[in-house]
C-alpha atoms as a PDB file:
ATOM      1  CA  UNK A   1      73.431 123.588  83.455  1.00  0.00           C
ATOM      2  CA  UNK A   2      75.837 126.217  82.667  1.00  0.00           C
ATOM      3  CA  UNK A   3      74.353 128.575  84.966  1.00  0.00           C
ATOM      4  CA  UNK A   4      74.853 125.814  87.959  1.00  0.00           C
ATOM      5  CA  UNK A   5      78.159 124.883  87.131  1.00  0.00           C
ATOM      6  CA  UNK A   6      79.704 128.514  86.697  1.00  0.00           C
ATOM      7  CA  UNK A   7      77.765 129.333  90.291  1.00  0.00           C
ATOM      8  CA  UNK A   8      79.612 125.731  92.041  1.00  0.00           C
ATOM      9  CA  UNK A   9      83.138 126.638  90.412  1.00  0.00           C
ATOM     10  CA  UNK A  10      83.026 130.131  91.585  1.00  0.00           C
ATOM     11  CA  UNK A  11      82.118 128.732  95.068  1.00  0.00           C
ATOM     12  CA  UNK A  12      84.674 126.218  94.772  1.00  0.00           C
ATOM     13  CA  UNK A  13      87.252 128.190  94.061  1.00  0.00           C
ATOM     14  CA  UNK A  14      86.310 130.663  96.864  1.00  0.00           C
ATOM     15  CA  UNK A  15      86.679 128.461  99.483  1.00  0.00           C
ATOM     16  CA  UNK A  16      90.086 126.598  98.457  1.00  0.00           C
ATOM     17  CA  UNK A  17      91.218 129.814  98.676  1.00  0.00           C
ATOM     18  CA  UNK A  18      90.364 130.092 101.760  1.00  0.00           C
ATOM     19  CA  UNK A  19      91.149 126.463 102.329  1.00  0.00           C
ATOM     20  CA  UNK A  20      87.609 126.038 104.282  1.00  0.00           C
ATOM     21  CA  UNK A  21      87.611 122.524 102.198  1.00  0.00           C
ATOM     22  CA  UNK A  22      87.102 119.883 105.382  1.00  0.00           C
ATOM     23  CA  UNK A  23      83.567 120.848 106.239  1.00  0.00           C
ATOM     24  CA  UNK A  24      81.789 118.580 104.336  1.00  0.00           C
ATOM     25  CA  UNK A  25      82.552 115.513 105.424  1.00  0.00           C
ATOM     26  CA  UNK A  26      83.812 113.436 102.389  1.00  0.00           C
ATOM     27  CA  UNK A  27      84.016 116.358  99.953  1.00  0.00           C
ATOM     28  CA  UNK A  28      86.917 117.615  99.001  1.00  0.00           C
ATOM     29  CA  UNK A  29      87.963 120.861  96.629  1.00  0.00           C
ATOM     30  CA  UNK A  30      90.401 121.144  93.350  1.00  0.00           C
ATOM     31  CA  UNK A  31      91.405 124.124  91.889  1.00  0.00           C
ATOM     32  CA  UNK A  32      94.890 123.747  89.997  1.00  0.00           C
ATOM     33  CA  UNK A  33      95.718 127.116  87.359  1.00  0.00           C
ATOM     34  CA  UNK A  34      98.445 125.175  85.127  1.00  0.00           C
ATOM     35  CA  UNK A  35      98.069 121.791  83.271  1.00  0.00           C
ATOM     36  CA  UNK A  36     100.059 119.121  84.664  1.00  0.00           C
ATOM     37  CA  UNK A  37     102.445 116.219  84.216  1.00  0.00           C
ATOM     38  CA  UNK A  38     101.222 112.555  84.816  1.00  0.00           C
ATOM     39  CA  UNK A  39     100.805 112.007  88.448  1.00  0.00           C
ATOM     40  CA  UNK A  40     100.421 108.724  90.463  1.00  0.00           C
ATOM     41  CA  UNK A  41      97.397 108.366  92.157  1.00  0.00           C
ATOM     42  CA  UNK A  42      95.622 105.447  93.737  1.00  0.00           C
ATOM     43  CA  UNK A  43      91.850 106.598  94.423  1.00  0.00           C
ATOM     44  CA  UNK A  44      89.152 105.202  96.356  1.00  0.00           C
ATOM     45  CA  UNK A  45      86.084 104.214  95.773  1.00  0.00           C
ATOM     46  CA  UNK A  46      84.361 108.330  94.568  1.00  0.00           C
ATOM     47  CA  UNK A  47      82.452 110.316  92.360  1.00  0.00           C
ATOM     48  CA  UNK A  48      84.538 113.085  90.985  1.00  0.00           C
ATOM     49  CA  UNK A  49      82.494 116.133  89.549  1.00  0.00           C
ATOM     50  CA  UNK A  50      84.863 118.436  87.001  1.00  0.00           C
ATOM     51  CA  UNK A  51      83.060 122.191  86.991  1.00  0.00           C
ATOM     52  CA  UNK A  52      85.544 123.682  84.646  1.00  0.00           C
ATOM     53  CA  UNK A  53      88.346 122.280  82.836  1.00  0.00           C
ATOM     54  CA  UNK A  54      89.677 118.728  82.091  1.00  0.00           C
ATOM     55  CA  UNK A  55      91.456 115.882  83.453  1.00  0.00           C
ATOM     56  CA  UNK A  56      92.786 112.512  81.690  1.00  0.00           C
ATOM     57  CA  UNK A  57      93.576 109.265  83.385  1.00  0.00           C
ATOM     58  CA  UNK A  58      95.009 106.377  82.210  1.00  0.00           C
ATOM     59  CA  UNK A  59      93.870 103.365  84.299  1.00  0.00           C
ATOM     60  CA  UNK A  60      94.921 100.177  83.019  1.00  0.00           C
ATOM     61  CA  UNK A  61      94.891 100.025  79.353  1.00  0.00           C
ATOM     62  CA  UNK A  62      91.694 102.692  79.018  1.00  0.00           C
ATOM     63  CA  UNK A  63      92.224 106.672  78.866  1.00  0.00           C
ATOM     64  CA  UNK A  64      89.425 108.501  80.141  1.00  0.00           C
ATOM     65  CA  UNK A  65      88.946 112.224  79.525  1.00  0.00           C
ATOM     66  CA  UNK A  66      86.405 114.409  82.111  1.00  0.00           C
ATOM     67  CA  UNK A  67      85.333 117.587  81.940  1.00  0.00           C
ATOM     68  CA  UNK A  68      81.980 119.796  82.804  1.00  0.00           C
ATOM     69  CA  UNK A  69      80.058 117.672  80.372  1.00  0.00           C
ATOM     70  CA  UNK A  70      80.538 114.249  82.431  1.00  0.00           C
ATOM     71  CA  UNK A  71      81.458 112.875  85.867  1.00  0.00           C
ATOM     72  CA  UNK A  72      83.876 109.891  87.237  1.00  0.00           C
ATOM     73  CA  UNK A  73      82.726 107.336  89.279  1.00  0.00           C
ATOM     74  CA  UNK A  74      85.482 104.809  91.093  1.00  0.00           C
ATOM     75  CA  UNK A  75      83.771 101.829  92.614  1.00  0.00           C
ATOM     76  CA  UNK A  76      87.364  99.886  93.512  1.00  0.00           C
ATOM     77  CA  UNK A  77      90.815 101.094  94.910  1.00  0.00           C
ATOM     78  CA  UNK A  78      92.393 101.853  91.299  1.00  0.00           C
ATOM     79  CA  UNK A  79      95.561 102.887  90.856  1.00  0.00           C
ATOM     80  CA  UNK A  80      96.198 105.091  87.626  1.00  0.00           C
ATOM     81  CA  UNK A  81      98.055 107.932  86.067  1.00  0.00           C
ATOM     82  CA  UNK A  82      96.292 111.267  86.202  1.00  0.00           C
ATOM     83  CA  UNK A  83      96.980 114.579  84.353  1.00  0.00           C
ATOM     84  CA  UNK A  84      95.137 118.210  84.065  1.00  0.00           C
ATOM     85  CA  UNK A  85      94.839 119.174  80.450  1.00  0.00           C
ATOM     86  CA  UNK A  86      92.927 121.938  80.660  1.00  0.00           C
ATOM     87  CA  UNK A  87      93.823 125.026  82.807  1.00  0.00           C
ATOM     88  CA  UNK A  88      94.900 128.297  83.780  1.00  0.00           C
ATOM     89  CA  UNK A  89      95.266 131.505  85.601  1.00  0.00           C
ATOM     90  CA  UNK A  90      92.401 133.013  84.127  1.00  0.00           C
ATOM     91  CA  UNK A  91      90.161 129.883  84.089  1.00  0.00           C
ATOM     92  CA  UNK A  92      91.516 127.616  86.261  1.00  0.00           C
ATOM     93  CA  UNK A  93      90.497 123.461  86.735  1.00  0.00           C
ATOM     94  CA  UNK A  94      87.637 123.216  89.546  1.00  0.00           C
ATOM     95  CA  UNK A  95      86.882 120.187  90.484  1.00  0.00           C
ATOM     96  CA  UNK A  96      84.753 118.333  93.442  1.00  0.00           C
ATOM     97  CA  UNK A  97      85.060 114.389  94.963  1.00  0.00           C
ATOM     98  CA  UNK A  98      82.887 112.614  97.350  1.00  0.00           C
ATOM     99  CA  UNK A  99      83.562 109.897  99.024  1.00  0.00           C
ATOM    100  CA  UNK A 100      81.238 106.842  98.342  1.00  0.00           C
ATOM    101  CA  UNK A 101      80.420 105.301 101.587  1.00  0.00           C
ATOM    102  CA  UNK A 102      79.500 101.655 101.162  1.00  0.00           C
ATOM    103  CA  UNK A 103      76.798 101.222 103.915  1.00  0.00           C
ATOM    104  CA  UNK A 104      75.107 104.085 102.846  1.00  0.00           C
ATOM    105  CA  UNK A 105      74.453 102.861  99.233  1.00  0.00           C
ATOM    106  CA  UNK A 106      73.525  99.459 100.780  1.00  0.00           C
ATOM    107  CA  UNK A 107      71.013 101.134 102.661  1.00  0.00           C
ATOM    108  CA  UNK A 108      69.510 103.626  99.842  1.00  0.00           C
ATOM    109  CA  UNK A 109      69.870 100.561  97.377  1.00  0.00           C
ATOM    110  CA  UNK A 110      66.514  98.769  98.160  1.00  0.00           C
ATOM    111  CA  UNK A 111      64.565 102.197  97.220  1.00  0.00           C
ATOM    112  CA  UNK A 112      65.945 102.940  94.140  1.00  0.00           C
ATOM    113  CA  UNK A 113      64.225 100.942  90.935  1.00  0.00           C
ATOM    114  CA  UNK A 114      66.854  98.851  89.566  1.00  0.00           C
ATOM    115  CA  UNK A 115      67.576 100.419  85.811  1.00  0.00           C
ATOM    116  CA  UNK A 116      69.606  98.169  83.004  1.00  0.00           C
ATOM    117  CA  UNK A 117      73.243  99.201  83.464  1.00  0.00           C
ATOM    118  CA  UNK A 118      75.795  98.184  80.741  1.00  0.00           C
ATOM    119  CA  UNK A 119      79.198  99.078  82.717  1.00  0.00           C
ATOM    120  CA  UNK A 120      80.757  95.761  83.956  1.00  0.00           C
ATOM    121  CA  UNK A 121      83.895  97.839  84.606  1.00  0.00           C
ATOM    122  CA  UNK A 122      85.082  99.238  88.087  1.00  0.00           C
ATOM    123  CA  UNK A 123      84.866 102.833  87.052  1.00  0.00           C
ATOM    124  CA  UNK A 124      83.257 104.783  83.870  1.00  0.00           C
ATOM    125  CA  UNK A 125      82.687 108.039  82.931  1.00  0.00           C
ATOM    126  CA  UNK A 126      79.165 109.241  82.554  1.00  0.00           C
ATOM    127  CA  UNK A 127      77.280 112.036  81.179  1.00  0.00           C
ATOM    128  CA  UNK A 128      76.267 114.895  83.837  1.00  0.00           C
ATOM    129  CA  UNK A 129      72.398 115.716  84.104  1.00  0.00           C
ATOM    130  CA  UNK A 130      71.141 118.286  86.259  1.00  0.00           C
ATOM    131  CA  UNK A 131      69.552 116.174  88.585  1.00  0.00           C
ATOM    132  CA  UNK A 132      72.459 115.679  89.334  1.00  0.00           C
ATOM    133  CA  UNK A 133      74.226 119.056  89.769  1.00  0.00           C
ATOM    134  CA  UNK A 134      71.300 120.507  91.760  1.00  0.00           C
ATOM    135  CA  UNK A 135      72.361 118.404  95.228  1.00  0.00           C
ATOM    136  CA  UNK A 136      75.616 119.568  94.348  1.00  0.00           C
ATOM    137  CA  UNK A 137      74.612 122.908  94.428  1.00  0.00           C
ATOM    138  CA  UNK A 138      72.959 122.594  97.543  1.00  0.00           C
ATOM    139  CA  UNK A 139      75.536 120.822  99.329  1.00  0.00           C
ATOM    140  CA  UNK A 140      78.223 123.195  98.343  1.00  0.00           C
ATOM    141  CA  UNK A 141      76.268 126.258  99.652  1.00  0.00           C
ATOM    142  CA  UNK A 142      76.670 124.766 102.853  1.00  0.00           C
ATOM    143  CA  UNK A 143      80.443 126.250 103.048  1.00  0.00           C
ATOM    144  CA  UNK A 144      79.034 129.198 103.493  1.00  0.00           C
ATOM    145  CA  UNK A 145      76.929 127.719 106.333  1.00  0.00           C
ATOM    146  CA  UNK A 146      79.286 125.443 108.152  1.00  0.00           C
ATOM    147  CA  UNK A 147      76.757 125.504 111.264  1.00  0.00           C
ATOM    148  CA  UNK A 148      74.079 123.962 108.978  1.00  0.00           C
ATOM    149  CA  UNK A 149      76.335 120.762 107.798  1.00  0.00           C
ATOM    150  CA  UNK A 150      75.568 118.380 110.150  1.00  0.00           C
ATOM    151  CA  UNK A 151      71.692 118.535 109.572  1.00  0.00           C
ATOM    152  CA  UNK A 152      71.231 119.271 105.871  1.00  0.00           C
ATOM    153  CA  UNK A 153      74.580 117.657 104.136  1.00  0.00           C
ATOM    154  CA  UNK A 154      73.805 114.242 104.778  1.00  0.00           C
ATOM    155  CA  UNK A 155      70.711 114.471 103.400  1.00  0.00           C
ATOM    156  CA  UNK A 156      72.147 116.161 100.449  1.00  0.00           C
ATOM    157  CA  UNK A 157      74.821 113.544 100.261  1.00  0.00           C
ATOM    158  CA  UNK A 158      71.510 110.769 100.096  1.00  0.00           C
ATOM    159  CA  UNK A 159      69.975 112.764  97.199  1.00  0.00           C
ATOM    160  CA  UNK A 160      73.618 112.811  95.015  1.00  0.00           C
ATOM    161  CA  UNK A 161      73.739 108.898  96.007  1.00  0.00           C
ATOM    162  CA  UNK A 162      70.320 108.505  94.773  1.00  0.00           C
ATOM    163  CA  UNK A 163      70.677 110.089  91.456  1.00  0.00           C
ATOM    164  CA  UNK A 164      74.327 108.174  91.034  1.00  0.00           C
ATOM    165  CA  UNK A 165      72.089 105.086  91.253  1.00  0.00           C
ATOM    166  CA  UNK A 166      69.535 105.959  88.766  1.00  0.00           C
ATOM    167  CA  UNK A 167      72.548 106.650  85.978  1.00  0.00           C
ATOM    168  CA  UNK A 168      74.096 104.556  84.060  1.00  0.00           C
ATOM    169  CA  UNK A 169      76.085 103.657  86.744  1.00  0.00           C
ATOM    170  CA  UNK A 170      74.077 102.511  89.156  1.00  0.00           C
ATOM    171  CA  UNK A 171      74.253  98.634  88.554  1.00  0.00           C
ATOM    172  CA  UNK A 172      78.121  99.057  89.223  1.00  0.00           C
ATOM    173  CA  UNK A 173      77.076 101.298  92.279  1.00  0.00           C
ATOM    174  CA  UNK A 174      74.357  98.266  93.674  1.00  0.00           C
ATOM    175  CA  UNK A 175      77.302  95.349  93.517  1.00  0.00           C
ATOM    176  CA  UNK A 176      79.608  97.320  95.399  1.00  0.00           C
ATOM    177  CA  UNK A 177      76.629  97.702  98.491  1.00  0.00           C
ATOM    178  CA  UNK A 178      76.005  93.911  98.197  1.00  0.00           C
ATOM    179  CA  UNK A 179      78.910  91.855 100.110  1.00  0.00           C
ATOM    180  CA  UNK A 180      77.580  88.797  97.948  1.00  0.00           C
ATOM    181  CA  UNK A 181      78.819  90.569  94.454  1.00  0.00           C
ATOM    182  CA  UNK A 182      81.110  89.709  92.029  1.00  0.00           C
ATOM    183  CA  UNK A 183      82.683  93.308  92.816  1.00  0.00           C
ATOM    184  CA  UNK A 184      82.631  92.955  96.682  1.00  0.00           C
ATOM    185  CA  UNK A 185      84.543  89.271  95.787  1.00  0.00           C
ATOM    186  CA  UNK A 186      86.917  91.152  93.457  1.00  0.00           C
ATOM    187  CA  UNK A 187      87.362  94.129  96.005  1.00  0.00           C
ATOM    188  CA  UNK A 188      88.268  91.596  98.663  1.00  0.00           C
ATOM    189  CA  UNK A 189      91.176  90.110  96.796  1.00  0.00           C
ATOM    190  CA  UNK A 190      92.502  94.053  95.926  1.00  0.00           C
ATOM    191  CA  UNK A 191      92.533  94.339  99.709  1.00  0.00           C
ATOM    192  CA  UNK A 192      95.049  91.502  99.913  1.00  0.00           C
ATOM    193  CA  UNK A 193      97.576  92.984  97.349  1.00  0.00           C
ATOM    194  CA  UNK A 194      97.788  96.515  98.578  1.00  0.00           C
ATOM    195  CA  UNK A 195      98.516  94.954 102.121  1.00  0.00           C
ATOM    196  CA  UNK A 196     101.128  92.476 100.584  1.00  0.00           C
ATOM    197  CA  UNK A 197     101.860  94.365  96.868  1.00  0.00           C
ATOM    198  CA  UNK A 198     105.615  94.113  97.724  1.00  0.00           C
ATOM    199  CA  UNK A 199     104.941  89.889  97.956  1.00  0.00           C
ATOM    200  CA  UNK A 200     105.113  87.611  94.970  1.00  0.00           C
ATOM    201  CA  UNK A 201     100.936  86.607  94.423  1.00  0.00           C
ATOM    202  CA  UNK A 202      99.571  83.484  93.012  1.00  0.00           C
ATOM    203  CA  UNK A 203      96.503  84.088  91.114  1.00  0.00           C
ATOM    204  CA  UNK A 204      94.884  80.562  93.122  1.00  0.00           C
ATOM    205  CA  UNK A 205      95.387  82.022  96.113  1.00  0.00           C
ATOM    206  CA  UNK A 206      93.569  85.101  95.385  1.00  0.00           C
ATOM    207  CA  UNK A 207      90.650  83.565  92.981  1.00  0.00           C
ATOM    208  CA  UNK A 208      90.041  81.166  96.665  1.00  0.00           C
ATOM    209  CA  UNK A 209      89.998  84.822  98.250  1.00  0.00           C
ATOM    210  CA  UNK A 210      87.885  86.024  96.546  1.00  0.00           C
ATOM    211  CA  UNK A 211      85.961  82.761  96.247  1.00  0.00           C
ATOM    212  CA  UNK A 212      85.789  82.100  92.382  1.00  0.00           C
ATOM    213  CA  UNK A 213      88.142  79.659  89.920  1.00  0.00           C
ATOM    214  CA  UNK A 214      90.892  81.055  88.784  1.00  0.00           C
ATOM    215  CA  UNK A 215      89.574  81.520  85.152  1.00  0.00           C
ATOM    216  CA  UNK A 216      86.382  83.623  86.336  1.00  0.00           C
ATOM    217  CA  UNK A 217      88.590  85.777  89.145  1.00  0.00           C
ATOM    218  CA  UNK A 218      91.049  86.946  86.452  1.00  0.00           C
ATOM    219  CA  UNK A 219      88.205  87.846  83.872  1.00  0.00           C
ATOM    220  CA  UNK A 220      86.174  89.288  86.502  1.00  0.00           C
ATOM    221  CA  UNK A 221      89.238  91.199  87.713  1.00  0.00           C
ATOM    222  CA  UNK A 222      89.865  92.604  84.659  1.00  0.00           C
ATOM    223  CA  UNK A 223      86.299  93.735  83.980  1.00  0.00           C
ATOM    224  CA  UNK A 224      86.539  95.409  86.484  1.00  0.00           C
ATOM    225  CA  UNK A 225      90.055  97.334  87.051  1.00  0.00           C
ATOM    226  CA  UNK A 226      90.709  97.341  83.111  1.00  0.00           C
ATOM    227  CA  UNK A 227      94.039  95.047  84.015  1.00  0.00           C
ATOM    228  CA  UNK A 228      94.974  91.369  85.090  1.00  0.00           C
ATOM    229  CA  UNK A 229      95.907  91.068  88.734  1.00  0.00           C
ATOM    230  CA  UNK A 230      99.391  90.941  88.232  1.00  0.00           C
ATOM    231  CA  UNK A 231      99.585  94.263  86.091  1.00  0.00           C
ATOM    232  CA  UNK A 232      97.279  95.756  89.113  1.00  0.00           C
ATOM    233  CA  UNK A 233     100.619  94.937  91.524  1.00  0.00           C
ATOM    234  CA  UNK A 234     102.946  96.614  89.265  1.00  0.00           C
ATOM    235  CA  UNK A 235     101.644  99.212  88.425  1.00  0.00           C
ATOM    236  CA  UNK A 236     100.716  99.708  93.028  1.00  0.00           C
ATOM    237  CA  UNK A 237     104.216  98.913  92.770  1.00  0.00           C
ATOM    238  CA  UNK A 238     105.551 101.769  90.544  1.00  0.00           C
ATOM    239  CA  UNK A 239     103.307 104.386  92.129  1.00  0.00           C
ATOM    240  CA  UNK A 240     104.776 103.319  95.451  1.00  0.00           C
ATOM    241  CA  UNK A 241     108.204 103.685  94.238  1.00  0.00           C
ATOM    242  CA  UNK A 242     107.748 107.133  92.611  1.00  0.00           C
ATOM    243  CA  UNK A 243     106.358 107.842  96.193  1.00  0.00           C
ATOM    244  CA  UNK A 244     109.337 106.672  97.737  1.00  0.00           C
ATOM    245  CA  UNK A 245     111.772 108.486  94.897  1.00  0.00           C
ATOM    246  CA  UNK A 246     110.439 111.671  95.814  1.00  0.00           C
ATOM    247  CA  UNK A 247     112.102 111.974  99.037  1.00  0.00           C
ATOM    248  CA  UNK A 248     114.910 109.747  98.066  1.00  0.00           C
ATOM    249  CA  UNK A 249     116.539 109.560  93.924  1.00  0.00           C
ATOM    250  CA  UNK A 250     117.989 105.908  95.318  1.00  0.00           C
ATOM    251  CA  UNK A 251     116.624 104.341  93.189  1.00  0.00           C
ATOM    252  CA  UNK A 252     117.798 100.772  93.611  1.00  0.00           C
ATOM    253  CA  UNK A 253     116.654 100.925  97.518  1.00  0.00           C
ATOM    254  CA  UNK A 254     113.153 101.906  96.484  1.00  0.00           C
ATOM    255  CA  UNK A 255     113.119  99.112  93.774  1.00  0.00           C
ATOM    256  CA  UNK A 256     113.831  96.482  96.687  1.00  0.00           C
ATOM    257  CA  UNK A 257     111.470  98.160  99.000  1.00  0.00           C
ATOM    258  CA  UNK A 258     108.393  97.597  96.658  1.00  0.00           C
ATOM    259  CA  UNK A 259     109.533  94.541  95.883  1.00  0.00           C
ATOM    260  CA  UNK A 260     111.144  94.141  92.837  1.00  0.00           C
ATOM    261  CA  UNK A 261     114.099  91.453  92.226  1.00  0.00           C
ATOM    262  CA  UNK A 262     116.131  93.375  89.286  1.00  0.00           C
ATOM    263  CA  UNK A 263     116.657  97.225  89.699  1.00  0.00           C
ATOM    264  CA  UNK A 264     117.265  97.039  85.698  1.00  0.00           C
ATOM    265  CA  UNK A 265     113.776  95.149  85.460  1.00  0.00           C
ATOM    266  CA  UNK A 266     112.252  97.820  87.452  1.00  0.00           C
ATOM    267  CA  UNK A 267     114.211 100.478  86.035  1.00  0.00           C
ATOM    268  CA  UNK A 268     112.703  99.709  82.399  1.00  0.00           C
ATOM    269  CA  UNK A 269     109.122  99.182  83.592  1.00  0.00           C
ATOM    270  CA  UNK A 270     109.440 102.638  85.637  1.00  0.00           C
ATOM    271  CA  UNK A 271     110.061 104.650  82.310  1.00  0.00           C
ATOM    272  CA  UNK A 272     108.052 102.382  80.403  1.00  0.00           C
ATOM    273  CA  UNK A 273     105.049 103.916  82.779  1.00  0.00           C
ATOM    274  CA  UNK A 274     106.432 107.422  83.831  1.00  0.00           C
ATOM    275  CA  UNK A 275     108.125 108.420  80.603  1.00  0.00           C
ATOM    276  CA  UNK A 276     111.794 108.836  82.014  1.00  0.00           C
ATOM    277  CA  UNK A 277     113.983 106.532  84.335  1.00  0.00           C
ATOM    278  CA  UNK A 278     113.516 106.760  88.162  1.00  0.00           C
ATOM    279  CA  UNK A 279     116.214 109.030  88.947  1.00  0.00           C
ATOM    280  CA  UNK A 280     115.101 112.170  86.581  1.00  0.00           C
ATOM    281  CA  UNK A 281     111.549 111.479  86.860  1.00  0.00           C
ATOM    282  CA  UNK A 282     112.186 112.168  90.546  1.00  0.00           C
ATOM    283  CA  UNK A 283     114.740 114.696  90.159  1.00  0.00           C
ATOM    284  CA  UNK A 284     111.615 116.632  87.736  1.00  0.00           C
ATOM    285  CA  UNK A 285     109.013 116.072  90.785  1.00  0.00           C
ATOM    286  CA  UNK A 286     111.350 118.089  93.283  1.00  0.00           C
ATOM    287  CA  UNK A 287     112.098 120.601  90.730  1.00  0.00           C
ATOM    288  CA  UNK A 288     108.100 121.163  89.898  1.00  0.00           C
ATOM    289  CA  UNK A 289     107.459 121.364  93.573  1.00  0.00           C
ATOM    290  CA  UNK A 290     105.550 117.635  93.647  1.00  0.00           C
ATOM    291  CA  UNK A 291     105.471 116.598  97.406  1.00  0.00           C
ATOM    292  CA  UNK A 292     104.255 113.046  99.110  1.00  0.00           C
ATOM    293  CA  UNK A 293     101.029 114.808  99.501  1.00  0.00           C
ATOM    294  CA  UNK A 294     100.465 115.126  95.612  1.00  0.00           C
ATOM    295  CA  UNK A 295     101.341 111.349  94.765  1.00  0.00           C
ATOM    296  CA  UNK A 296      99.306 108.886  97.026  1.00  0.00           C
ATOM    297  CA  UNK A 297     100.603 106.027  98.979  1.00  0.00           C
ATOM    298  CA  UNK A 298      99.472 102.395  98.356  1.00  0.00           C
ATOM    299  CA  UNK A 299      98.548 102.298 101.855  1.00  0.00           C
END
C-alpha cells in the first residue's frame, strides 16, 4: 500500500499546487507543510483519506488520531476541534475528502451484503485496505484527465462507496441511506439546531422531531455525535463565535450574536474549549494568517 499511497500524495500535492482541486466533483485536496493549532471545523457528512502525515480531532469527549494507516468517516454534521500533528516542508500533510452523497448510498445499499458492524457512533476511524486505495488511485488520475471526469469518476466514486460499505463502517453508512433510521431521526433534529443554535432548545421538542421519547433521543444522540444535545449547541455555538471573532475581537457582540446570555459565561466556556479567552485567541488567528475560509460557519 505504500507504493499507492506515495503515488496519490505526490499527485495530490501536484495539483494543489496548481490548485486544479474542483474537478472532481466532491473531492477536495489538503496539503498543509507546518503542524497546526486547534481549528474549528463543522464537517459534513465525508470520508477523509490521510496519504501522509497526521491529523487529531477532538469531537465531543473522543480524540481521534488519522494518518496513512486509517481513514475518517463522518456520517452527521459534527462540529469538532481539528489539528495537524504531523508535517512539514520536506514531507508535508496530504490529505483527500469526498463528499458522501446520501441518495447514492441508498441506491448502492441494496447490493452490498449486509456485514456485522459494531460502530453505533456518528463517525469512527477505520483501518485502510487496499481495496480501498485502488478507486482512489483511479479517481485521482483523473486530474490529469479532466475531459475524462464526467464518464469514469462517478463510477469510481460507486466503487469507493462500495468498499466504505463492506468496512467496518458500513452499518453506520446503511442508516444514514435509510430515512426510517435511528441516524436519519437523529440527523433530522441536528438540522433544527444549526438553523436555530443561537435559540434556547428543549430536549421534548427535539426527541418529537426526531420522533423518539426523550430518554431514547438523548442516548441515541449521544451514540451518535459523542455529546448530549445541549453540549452539541455549545460547542456550534463557540465555533460560530470564533468565526465571528476573527473579523471582529468584540467579543461581547459575538457572545450575544450566538446566543449566549452572560459574556462572562461565554467568556469561560470559550477558553475552556479554545485554550485562551476570546479576545487573544482571535488576536493569535489574525496574527497566524487564519481567515473565515479556514474556520467553517455553522451554516
Amino acid at each position: 500500500m505504500h507504493k499507492q499511497l506515495d503515488e496519490m500524495s505526490a499527485q495530490v500535492q501536484r495539483h494543489a499546487a496548481q490548485k486544479s482541486g474542483g474537478i472532481l466533483p466532491g473531492v477536495s485536496l489538503f496539503v498543509a507543510t507546518s503542524v497546526s493549532y486547534p481549528t474549528s471545523i463543522v464537517y459534513h457528512p465525508m470520508l477523509c483519506l490521510v496519504l501522509q502525515g497526521a491529523k487529531e480531532l477532538m469531537i465531543g469527549d473522543r480524540l481521534l488520531r488519522f494518518d496513512p494507516a486509517s481513514y475518517f468517516v463522518a456520517s452527521l454534521e459534527l462540529p469538532a476541534s481539528a489539528k495537524i500533528v504531523d508535517a512539514g516542508k520536506e514531507r508535508p500533510y496530504v490529505a483527500v475528502s469526498l463528499a458522501l452523497d446520501r441518495n447514492r448510498l441508498a441506491a448502492l445499499v441494496p447490493e452490498v451484503p449486509v456485514r456485522p458492524d459494531g460502530h453505533t457512533a456518528g463517525f469512527a476511524v477505520s483501518p485502510v485496505t487496499k481495496q480501498l486505495l485502488d478507486p482512489w488511485l483511479r479517481l485521482l488520475a483523473l486530474l490529469d484527465t479532466p475531459e475524462d471526469v464526467p464518464i469514469l469518476a462517478p463510477m469510481l466514486e460507486r466503487e469507493i462507496l462500495y468498499r466504505l460499505l463492506q468496512g467496518p463502517q458500513g452499518g453506520v453508512l446503511r442508516q444514514i441511506a435509510r430515512a426510517d433510521s435511528r441516524l436519519s431521526q437523529v440527523r433530522a433534529a441536528i438540522a433544527w439546531i444549526r438553523a436555530h443554535y443561537d435559540e434556547s432548545i428543549r430536549i421534548e421538542n427535539l426527541a418529537e422531531r426526531a420522533g423518539m421519547s426523550p430518554a431514547s433521543f438523548h442516548r441515541h444522540f449521544k451514540s451518535a455525535t459523542a455529546m448530549s444535545p445541549l453540549q452539541y449547541q455549545k460547542m456550534l455555538r463557540l465555533h460560530e463565535a470564533r468565526r465571528l471573532l476573527v473579523v471582529s475581537a468584540d467579543a461581547s457582540r459575538a457572545a450575544y450574536r450566538v446566543g449566549y446570555e452572560s459574556a462572562s459565561q461565554f467568556s469561560r466556556e470559550y477558553a475552556r474549549m479554545f485554550g485562551a479567552p476570546p479576545s487573544r485567541d482571535a488576536e493569535r488567528l489574525r496574527g497566524e494568517g487564519i481567515g473565515l475560509e479556514q474556520i467553517s460557519s455553522v451554516a
